[in-house]
Protein backbone atom coordinates (compact mmCIF):
# COMPACT_ATOMS: atom_id res chain seq x y z
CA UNK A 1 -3.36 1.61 -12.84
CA UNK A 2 -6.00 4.14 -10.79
CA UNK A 3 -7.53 1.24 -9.93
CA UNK A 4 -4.35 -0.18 -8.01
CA UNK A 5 -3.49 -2.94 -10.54
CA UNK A 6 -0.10 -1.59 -10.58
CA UNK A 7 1.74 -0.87 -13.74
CA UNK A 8 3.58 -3.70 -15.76
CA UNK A 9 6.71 -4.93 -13.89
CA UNK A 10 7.21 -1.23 -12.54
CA UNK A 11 5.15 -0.43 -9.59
CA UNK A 12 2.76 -4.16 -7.73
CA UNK A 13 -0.55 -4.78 -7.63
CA UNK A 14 -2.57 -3.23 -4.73
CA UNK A 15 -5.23 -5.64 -5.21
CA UNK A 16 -8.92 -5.73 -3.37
CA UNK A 17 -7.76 -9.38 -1.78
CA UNK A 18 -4.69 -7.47 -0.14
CA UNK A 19 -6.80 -4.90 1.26
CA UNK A 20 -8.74 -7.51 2.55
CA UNK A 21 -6.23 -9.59 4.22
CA UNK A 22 -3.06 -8.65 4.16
CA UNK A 23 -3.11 -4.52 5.27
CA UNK A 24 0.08 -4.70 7.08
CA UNK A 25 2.08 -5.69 3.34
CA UNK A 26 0.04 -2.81 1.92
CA UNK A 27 1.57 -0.39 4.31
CA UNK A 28 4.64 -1.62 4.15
CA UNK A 29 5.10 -1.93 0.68
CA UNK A 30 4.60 1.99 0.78
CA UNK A 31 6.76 2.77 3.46
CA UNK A 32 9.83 0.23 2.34
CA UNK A 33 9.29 0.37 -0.96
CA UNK A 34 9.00 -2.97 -3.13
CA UNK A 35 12.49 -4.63 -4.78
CA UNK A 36 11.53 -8.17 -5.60
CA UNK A 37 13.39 -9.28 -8.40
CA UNK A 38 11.79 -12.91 -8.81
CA UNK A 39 8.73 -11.29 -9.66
CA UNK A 40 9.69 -8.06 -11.09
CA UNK A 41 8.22 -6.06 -8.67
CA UNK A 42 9.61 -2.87 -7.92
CA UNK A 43 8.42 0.77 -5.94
CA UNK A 44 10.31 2.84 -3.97
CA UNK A 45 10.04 3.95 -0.61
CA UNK A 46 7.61 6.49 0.53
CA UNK A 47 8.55 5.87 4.71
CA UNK A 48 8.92 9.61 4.48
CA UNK A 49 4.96 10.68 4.33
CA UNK A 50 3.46 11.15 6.99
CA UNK A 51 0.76 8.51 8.42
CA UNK A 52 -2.51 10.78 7.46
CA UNK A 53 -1.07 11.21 4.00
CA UNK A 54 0.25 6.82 3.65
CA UNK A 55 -3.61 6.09 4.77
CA UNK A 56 -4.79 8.49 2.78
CA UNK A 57 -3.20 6.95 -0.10
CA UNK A 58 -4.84 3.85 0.45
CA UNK A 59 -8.08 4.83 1.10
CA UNK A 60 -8.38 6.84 -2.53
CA UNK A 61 -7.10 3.96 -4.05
CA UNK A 62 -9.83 1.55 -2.04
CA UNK A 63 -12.35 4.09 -3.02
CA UNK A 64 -11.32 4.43 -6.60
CA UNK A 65 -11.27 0.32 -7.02
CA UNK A 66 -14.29 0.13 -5.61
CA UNK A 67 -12.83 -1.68 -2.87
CA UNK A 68 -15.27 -2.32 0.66
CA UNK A 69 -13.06 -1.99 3.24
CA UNK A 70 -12.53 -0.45 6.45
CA UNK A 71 -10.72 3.09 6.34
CA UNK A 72 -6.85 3.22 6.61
CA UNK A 73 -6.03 5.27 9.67
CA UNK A 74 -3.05 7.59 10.88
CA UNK A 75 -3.04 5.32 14.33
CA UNK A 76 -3.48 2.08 12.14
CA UNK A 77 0.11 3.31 9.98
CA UNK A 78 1.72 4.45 12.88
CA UNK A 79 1.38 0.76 14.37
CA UNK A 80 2.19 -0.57 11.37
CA UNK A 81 5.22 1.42 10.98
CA UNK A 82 7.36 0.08 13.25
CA UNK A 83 6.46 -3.87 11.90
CA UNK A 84 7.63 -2.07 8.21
CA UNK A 85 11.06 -1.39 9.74
């Protein structure tokens, strides 16, 4: 799980292809929270930190997986924000 594999049925997988290609369902699935019952996904909603501390998030976890990526941003969440909604 520090390596964003997620954790059984209880929180999804932040996997290295995701970082890759799909950032914006990243984001999202932080700031909405996940509750897909199909696949047994499920995470609540953290919409209420602030964009420094959601791309923060995402970069330790990058970093810890050993992910190569390019840096989460504040200006890059607050975009992606409003697309989350």
């Amino acid at each position: 799980m520090a390596k964003g594999e997620g954790f059984a049925a209880l929180i999804p997988a932040f996997t290295e292809e995701a970082f890759r290609t799909d950032r914006t369902r990243l984001i999202c699935n932080i700031i909405s929270g996940v509750q897909d019952s199909l696949q047994y996904d499920f995470m609540p909603s953290y919409g209420y930190l602030s964009d420094i501390q959601i791309a923060n998030v995402l970069n330790f976890i990058a970093k810890n997986g050993s992910i190569a990526t390019t840096a989460f941003t504040a200006k890059e969440i607050e975009e992606e924000r409003v697309i989350c909604k």
